[in-house]
N, C-alpha and C. Protein backbone atom coordinates (compact mmCIF):
# COMPACT_ATOMS: atom_id res chain seq x y z
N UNK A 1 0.81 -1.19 0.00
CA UNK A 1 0.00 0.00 0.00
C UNK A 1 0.86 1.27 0.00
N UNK A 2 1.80 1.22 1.03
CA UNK A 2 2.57 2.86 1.16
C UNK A 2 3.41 2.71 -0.28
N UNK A 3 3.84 1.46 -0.78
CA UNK A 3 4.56 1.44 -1.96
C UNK A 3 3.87 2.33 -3.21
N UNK A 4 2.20 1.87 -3.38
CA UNK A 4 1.97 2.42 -4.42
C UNK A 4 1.34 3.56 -4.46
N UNK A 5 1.27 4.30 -3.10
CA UNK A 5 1.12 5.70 -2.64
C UNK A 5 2.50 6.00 -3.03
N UNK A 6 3.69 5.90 -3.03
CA UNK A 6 5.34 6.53 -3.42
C UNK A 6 4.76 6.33 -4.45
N UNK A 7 4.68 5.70 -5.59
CA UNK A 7 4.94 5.49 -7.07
C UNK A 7 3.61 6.40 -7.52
N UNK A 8 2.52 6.52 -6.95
CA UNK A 8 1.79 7.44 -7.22
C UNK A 8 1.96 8.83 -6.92
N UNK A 9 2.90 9.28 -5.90
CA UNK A 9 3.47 10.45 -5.95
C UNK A 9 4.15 10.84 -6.82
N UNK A 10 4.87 9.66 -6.96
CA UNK A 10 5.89 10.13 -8.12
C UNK A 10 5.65 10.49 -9.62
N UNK A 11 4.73 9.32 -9.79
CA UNK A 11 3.72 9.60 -11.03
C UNK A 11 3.49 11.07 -11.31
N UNK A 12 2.67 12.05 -10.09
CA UNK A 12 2.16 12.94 -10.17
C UNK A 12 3.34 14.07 -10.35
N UNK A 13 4.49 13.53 -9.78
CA UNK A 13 5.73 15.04 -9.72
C UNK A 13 6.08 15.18 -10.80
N UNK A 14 5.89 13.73 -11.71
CA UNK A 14 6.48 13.30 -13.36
C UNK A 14 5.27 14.07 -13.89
N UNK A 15 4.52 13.74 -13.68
CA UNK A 15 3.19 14.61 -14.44
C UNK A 15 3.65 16.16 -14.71
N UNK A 16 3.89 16.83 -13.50
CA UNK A 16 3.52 17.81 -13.31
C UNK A 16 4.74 18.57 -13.56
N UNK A 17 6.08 17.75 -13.53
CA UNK A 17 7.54 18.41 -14.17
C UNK A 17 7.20 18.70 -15.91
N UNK A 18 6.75 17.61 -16.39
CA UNK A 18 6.46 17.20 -17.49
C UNK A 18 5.50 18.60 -18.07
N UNK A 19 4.64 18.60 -17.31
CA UNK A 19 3.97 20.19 -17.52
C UNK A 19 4.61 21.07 -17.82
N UNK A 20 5.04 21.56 -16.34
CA UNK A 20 6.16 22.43 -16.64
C UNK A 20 6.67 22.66 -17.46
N UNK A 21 7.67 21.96 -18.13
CA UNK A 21 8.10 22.06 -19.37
C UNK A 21 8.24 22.18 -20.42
N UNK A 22 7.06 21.56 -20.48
CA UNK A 22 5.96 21.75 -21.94
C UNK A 22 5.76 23.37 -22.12
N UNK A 23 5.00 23.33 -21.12
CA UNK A 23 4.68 25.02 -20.88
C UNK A 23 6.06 26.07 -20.73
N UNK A 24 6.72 25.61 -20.54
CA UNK A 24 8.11 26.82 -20.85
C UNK A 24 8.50 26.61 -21.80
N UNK A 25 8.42 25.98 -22.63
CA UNK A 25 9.09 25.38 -24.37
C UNK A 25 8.06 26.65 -25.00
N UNK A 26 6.55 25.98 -24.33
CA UNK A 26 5.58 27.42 -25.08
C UNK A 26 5.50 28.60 -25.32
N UNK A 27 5.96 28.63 -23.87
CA UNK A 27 6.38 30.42 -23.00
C UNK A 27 7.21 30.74 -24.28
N UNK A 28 8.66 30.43 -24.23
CA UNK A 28 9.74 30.43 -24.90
C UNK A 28 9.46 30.91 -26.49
N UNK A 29 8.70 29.56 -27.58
CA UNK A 29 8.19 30.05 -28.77
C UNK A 29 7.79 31.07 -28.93
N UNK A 30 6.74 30.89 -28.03
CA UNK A 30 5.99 32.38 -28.30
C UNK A 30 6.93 34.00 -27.86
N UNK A 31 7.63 33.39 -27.15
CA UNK A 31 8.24 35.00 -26.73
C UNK A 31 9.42 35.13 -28.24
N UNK A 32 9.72 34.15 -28.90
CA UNK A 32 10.24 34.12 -29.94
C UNK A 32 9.66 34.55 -31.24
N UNK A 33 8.11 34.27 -30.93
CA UNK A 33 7.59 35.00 -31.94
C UNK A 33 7.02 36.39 -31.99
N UNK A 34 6.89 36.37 -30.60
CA UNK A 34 6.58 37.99 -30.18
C UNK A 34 7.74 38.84 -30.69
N UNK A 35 9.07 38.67 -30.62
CA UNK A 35 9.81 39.19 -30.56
C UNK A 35 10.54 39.67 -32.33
N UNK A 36 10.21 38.35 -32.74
CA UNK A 36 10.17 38.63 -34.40
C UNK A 36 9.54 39.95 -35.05
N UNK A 37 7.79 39.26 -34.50
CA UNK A 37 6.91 40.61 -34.51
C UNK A 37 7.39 41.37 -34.39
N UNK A 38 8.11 42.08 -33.47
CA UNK A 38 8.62 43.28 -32.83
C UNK A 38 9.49 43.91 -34.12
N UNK A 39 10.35 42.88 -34.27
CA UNK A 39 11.60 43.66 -35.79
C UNK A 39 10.75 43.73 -37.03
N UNK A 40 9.78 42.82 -37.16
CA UNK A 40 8.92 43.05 -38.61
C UNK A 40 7.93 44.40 -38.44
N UNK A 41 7.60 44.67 -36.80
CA UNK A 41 6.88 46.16 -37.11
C UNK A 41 7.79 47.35 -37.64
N UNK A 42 9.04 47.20 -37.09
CA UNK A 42 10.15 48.27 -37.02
C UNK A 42 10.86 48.27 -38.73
N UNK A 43 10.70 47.21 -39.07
CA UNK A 43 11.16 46.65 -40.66
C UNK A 43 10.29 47.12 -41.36
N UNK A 44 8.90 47.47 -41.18
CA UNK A 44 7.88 47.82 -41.97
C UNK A 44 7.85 48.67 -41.69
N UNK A 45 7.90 50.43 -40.81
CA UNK A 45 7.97 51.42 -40.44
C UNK A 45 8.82 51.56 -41.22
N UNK A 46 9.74 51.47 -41.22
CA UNK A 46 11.05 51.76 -41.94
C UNK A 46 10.79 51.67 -43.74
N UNK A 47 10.48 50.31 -44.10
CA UNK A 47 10.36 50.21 -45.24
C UNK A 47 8.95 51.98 -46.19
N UNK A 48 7.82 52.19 -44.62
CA UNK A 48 7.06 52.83 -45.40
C UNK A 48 7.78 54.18 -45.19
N UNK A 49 8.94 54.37 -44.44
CA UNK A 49 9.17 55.66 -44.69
C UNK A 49 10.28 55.73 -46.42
N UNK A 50 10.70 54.96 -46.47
CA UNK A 50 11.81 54.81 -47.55
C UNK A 50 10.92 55.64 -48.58
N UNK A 51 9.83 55.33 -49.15
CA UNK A 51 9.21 55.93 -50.53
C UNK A 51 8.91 57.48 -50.18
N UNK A 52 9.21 57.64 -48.95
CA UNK A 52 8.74 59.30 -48.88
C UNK A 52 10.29 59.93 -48.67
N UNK A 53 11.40 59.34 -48.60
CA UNK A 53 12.74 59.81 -48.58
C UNK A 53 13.10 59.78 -49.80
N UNK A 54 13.14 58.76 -50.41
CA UNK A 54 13.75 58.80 -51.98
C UNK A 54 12.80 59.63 -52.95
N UNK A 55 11.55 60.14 -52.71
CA UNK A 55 11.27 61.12 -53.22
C UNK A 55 11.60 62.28 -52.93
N UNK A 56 11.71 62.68 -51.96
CA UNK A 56 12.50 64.13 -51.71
C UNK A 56 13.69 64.12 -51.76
N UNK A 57 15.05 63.07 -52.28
CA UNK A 57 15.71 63.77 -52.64
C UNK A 57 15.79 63.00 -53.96
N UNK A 58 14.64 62.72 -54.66
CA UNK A 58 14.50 62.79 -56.18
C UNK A 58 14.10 64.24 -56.36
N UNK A 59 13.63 64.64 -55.82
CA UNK A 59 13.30 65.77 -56.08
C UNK A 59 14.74 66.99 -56.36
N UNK A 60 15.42 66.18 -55.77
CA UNK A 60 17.20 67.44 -55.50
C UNK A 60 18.28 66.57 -56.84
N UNK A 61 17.83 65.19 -56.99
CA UNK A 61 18.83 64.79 -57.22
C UNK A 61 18.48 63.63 -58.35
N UNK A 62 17.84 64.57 -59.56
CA UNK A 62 17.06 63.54 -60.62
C UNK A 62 18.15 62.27 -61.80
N UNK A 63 19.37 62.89 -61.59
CA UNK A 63 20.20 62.09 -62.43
C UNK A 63 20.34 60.88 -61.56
N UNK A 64 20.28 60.40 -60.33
CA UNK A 64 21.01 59.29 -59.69
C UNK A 64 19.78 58.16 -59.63
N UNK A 65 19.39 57.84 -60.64
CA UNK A 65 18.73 56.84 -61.00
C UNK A 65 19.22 55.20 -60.67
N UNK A 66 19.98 54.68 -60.42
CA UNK A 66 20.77 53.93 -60.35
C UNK A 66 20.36 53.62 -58.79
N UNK A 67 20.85 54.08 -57.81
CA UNK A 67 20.31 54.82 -56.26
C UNK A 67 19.05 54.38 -55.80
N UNK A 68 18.35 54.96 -56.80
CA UNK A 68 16.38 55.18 -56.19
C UNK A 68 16.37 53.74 -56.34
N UNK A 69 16.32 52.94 -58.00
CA UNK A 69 16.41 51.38 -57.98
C UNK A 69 17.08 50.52 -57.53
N UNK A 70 17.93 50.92 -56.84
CA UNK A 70 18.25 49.84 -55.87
C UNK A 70 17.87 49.56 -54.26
N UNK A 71 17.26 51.43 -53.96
CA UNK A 71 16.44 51.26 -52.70
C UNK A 71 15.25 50.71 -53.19
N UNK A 72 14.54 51.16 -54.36
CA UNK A 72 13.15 50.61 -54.17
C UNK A 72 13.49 49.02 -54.30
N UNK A 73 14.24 48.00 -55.39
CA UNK A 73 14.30 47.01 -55.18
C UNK A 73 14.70 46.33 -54.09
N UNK A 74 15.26 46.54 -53.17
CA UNK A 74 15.84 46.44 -51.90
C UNK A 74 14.59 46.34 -50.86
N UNK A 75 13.98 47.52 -51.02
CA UNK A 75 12.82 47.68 -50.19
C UNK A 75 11.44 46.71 -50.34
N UNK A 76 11.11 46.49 -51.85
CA UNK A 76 10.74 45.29 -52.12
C UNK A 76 11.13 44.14 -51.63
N UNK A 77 12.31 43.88 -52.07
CA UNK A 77 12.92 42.35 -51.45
C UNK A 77 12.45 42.28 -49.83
N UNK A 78 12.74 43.68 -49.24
CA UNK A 78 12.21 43.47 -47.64
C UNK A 78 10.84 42.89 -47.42
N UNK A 79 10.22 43.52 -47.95
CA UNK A 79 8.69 43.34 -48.00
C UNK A 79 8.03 42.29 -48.39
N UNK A 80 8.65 41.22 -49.22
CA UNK A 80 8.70 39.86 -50.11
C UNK A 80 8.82 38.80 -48.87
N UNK A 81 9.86 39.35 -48.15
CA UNK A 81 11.03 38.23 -47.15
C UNK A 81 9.99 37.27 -46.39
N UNK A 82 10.08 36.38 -46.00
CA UNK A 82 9.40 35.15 -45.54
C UNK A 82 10.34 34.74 -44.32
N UNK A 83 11.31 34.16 -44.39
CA UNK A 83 12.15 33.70 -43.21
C UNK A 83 13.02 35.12 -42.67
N UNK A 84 13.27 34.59 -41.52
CA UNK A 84 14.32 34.90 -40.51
C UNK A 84 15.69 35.46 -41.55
N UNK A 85 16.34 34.53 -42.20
CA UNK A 85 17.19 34.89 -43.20
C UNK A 85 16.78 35.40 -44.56
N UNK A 86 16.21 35.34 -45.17
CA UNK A 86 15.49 35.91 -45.99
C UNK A 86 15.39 37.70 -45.49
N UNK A 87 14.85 37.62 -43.99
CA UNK A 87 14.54 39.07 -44.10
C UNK A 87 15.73 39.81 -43.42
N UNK A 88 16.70 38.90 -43.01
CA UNK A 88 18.14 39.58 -42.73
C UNK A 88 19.42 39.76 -43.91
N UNK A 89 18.45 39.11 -45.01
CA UNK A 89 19.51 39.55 -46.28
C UNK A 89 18.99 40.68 -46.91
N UNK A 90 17.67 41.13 -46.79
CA UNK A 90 16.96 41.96 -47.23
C UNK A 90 17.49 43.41 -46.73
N UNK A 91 17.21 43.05 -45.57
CA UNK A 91 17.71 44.09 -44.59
C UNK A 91 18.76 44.59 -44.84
N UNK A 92 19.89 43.89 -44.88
CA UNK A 92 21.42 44.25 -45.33
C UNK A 92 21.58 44.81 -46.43
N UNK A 93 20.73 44.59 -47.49
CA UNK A 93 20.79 44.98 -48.93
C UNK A 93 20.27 46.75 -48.78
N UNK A 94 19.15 46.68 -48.10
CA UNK A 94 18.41 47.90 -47.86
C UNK A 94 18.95 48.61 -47.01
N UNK A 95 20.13 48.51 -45.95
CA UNK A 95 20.88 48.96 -45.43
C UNK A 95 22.00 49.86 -46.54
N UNK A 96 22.82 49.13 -47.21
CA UNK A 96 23.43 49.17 -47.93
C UNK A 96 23.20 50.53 -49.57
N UNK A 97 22.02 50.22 -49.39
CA UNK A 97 21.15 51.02 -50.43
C UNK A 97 21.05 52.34 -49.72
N UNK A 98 20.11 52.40 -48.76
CA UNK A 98 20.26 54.08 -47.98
C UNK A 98 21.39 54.10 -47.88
N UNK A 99 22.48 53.84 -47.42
CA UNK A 99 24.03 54.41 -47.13
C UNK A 99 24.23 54.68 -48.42
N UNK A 100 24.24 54.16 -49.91
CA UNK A 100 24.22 54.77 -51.17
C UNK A 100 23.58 56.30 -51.18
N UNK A 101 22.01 56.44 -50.90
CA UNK A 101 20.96 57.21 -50.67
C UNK A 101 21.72 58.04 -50.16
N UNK A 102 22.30 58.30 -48.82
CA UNK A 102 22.95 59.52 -48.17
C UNK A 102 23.83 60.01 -48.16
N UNK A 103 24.71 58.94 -49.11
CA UNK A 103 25.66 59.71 -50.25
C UNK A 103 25.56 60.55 -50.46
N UNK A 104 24.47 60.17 -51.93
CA UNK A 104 24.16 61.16 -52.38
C UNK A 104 23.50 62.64 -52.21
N UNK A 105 22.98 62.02 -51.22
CA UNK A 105 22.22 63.66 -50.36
C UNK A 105 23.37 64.17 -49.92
N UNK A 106 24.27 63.81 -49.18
CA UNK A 106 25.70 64.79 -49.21
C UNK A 106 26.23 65.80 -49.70
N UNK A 107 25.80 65.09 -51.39
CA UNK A 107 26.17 65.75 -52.80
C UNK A 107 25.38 67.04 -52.69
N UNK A 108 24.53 67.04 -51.94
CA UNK A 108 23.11 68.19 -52.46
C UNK A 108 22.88 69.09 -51.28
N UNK A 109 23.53 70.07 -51.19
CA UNK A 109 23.57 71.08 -49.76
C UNK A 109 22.03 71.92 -49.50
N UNK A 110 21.50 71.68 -50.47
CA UNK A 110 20.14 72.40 -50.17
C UNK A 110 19.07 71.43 -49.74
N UNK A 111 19.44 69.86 -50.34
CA UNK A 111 18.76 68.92 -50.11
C UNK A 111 18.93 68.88 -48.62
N UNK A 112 20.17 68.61 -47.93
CA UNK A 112 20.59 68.45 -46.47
C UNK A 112 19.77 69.57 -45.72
N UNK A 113 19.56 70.96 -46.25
CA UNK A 113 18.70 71.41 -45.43
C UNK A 113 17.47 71.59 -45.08
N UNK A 114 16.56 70.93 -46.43
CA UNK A 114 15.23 70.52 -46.29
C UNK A 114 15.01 70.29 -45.11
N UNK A 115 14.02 70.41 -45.04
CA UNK A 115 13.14 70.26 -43.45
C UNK A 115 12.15 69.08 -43.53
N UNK A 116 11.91 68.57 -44.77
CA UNK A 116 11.13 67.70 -44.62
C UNK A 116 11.92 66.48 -44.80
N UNK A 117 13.51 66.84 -45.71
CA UNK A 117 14.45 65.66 -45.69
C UNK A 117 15.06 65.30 -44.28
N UNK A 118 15.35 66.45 -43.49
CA UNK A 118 15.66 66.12 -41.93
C UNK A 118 14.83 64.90 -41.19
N UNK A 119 13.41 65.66 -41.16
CA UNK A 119 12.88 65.05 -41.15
C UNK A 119 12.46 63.66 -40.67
N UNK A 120 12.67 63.32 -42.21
CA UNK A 120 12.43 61.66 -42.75
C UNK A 120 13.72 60.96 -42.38
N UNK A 121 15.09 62.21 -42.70
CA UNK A 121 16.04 61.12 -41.98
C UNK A 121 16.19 60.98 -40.74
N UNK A 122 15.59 61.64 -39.51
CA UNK A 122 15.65 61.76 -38.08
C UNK A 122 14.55 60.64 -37.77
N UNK A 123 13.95 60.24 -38.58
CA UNK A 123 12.43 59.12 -38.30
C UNK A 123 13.29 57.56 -38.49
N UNK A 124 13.90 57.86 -39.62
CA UNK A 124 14.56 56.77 -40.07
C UNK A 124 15.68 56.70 -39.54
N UNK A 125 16.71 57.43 -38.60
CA UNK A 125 17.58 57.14 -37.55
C UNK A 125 17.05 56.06 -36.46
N UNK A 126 15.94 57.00 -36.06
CA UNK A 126 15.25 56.50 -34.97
C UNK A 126 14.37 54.67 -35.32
N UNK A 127 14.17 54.95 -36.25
CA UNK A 127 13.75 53.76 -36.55
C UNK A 127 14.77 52.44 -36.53
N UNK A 128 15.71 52.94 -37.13
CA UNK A 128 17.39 51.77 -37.31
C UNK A 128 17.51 51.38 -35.47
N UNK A 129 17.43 52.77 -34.81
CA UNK A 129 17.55 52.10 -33.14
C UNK A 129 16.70 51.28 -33.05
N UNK A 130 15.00 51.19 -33.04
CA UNK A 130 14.34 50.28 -32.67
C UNK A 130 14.87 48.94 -33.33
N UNK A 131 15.06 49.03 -34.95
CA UNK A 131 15.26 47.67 -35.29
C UNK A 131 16.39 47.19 -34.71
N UNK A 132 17.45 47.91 -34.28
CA UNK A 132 18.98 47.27 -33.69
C UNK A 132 18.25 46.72 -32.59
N UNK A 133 17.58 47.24 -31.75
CA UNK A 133 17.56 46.97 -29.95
C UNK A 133 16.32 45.75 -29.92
N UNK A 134 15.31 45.89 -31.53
CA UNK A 134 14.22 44.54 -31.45
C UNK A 134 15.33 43.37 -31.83
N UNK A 135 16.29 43.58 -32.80
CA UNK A 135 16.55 42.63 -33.31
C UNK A 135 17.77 41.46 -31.82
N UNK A 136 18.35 42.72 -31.23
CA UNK A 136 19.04 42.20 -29.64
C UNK A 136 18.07 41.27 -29.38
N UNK A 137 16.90 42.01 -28.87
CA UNK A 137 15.60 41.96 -27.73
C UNK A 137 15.22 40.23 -28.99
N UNK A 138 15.07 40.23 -30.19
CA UNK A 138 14.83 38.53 -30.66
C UNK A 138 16.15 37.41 -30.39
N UNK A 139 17.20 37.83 -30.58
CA UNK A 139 18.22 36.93 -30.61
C UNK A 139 18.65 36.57 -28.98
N UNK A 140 18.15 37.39 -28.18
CA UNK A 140 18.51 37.34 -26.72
C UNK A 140 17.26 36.04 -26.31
N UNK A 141 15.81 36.25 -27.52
CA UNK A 141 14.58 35.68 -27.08
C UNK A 141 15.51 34.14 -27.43
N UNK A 142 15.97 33.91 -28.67
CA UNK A 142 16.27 33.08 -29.57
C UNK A 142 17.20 31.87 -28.38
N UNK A 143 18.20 32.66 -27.89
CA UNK A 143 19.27 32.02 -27.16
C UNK A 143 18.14 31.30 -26.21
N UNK A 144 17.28 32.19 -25.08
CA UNK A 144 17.10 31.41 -24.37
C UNK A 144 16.47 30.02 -24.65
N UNK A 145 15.70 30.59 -25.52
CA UNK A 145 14.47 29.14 -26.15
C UNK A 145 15.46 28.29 -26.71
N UNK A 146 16.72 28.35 -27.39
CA UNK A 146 17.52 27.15 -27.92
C UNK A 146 17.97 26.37 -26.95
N UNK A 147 18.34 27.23 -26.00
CA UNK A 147 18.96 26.38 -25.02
C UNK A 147 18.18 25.85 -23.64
N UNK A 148 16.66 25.81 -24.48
CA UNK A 148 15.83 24.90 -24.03
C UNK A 148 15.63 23.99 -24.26
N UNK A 149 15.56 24.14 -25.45
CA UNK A 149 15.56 22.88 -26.61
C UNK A 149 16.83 21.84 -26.49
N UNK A 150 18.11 22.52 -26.11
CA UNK A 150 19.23 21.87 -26.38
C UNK A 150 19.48 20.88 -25.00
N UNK A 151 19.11 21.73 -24.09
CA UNK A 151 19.40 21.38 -22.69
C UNK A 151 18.72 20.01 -22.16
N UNK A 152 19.33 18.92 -20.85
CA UNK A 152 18.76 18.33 -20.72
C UNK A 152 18.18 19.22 -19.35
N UNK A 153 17.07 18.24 -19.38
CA UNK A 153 16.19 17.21 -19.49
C UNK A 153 15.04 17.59 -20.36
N UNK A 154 15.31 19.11 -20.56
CA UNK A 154 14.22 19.66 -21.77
C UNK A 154 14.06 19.63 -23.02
N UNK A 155 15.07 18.98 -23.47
CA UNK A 155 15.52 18.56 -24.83
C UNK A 155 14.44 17.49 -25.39
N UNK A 156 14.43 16.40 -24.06
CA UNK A 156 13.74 15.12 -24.22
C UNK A 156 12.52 15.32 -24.90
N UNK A 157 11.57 16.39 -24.15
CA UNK A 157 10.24 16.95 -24.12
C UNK A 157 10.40 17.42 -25.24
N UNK A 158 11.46 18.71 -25.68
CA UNK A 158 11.28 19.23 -27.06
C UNK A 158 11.41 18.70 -28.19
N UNK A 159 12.30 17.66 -28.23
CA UNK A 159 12.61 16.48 -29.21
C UNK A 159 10.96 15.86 -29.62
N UNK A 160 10.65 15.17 -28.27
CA UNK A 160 9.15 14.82 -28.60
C UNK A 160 8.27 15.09 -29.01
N UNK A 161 7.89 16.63 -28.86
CA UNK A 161 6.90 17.48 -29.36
C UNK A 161 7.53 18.44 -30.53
N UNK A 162 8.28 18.01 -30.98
CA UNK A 162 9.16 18.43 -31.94
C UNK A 162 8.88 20.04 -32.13
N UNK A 163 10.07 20.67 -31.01
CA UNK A 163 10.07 21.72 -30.41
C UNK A 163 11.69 21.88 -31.51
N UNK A 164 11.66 22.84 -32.56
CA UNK A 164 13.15 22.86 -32.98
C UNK A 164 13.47 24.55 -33.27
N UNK A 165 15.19 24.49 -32.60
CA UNK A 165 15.83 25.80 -32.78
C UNK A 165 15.63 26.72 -33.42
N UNK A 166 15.07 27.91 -32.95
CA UNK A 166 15.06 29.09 -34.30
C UNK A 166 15.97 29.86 -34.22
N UNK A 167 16.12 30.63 -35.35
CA UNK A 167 17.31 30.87 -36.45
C UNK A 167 17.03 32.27 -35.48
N UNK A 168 18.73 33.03 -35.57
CA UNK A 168 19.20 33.96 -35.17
C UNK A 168 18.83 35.38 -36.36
N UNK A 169 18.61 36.49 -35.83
CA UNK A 169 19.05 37.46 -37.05
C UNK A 169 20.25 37.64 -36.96
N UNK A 170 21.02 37.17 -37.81
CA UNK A 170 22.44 37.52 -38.10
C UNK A 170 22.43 38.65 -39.41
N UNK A 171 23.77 39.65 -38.84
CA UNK A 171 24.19 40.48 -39.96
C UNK A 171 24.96 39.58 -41.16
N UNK A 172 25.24 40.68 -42.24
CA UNK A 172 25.94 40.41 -43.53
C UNK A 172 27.29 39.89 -42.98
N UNK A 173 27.97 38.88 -43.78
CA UNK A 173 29.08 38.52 -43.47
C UNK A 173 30.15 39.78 -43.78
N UNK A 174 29.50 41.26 -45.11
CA UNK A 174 30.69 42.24 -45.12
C UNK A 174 30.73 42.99 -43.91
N UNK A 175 29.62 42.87 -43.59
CA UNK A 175 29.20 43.93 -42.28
C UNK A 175 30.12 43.71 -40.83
N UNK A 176 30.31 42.43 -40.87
CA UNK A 176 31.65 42.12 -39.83
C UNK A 176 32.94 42.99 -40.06
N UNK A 177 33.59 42.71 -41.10
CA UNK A 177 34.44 44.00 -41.45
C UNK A 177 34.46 45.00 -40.65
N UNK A 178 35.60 44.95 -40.01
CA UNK A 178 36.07 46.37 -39.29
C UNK A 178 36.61 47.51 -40.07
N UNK A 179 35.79 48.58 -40.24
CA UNK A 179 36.58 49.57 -41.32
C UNK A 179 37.80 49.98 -41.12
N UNK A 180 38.50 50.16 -42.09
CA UNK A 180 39.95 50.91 -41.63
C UNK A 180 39.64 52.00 -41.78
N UNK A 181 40.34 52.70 -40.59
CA UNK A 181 40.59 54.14 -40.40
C UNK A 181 41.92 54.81 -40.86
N UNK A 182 42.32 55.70 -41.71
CA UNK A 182 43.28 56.41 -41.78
C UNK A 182 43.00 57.48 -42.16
N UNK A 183 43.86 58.64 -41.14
CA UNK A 183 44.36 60.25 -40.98
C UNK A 183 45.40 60.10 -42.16
């Protein structure tokens, strides 16, 4: 009798670890997908300010055709993106493209003082912070939930319910590149 009162306790602690776990694998996903969310709102803010920047300084700067099509294609590709990588190659490309973009506004001293080009680029500063600090705020989500998955005894559970690793936003491999500096 007291035997299968122990094994029925135990039953129940197995039950109820077993819960547990389940339910933090959940916790975990979901804060992984919350957190995605978070860079795809900031990715899409961003993307809708782009068509109101490259028109004002189309407006300064009609020969650099070359420029505008590679932000708008860029900005497309963002908007297309489906995966995790997908929308961190996008990103990089469209990165890459405005730094073209503010080149050229460089070029254009009356453009730089627009007020409505300030502006759009002070929105779109601000915007690059949110996506830097969402994209932390996912990969910080990312670590913990992997190494839920990876870890024992939670592995077992995630294996079972086929609970599997999600993908990091990683930057461009040029983007590692440390620039050289020379005076």
């Amino acid at each position: 009798m007291i035997i299968e009162i122990i094994i029925l306790i135990m039953a129940i602690i197995l039950v109820i670890y077993i819960i547990y776990q389940y339910n933090g694998l959940i916790q975990l996903r979901n804060r992984v997908k919350n957190a995605w969310s978070q860079i795809d709102v900031q990715l899409k803010r961003r993307a809708d300010l782009i068509p109101n920047l490259v028109e004002t300084v189309k407006g300064y700067a009609k020969h650099e055709k070359t420029v505008f099509e590679n932000v708008t294609k860029a900005r497309s590709s963002l908007m297309n993106a489906k995966t995790v990588q997908e929308n961190a190659e996008a990103n990089n490309m469209l990165t890459d493209s405005l730094k073209s973009l503010f080149a050229v506004a460089e070029n254009y001293p009356e453009l730089k003082a627009s007020e409505n080009f300030r502006q759009l680029q002070a929105q779109l500063s601000e915007t690059e912070d949110k996506i830097a600090y969402s994209r932390q705020c996912y990969n910080d989500t990312v670590l913990m939930f992997n190494n839920k998955v990876q870890m024992f005894p939670s592995n077992i559970l995630a294996s079972l319910f086929h609970f599997t690793e999600a993908e990091y936003f990683e930057i461009a491999e040029s983007d590692r590149v440390v620039p050289e500096v020379k005076f």
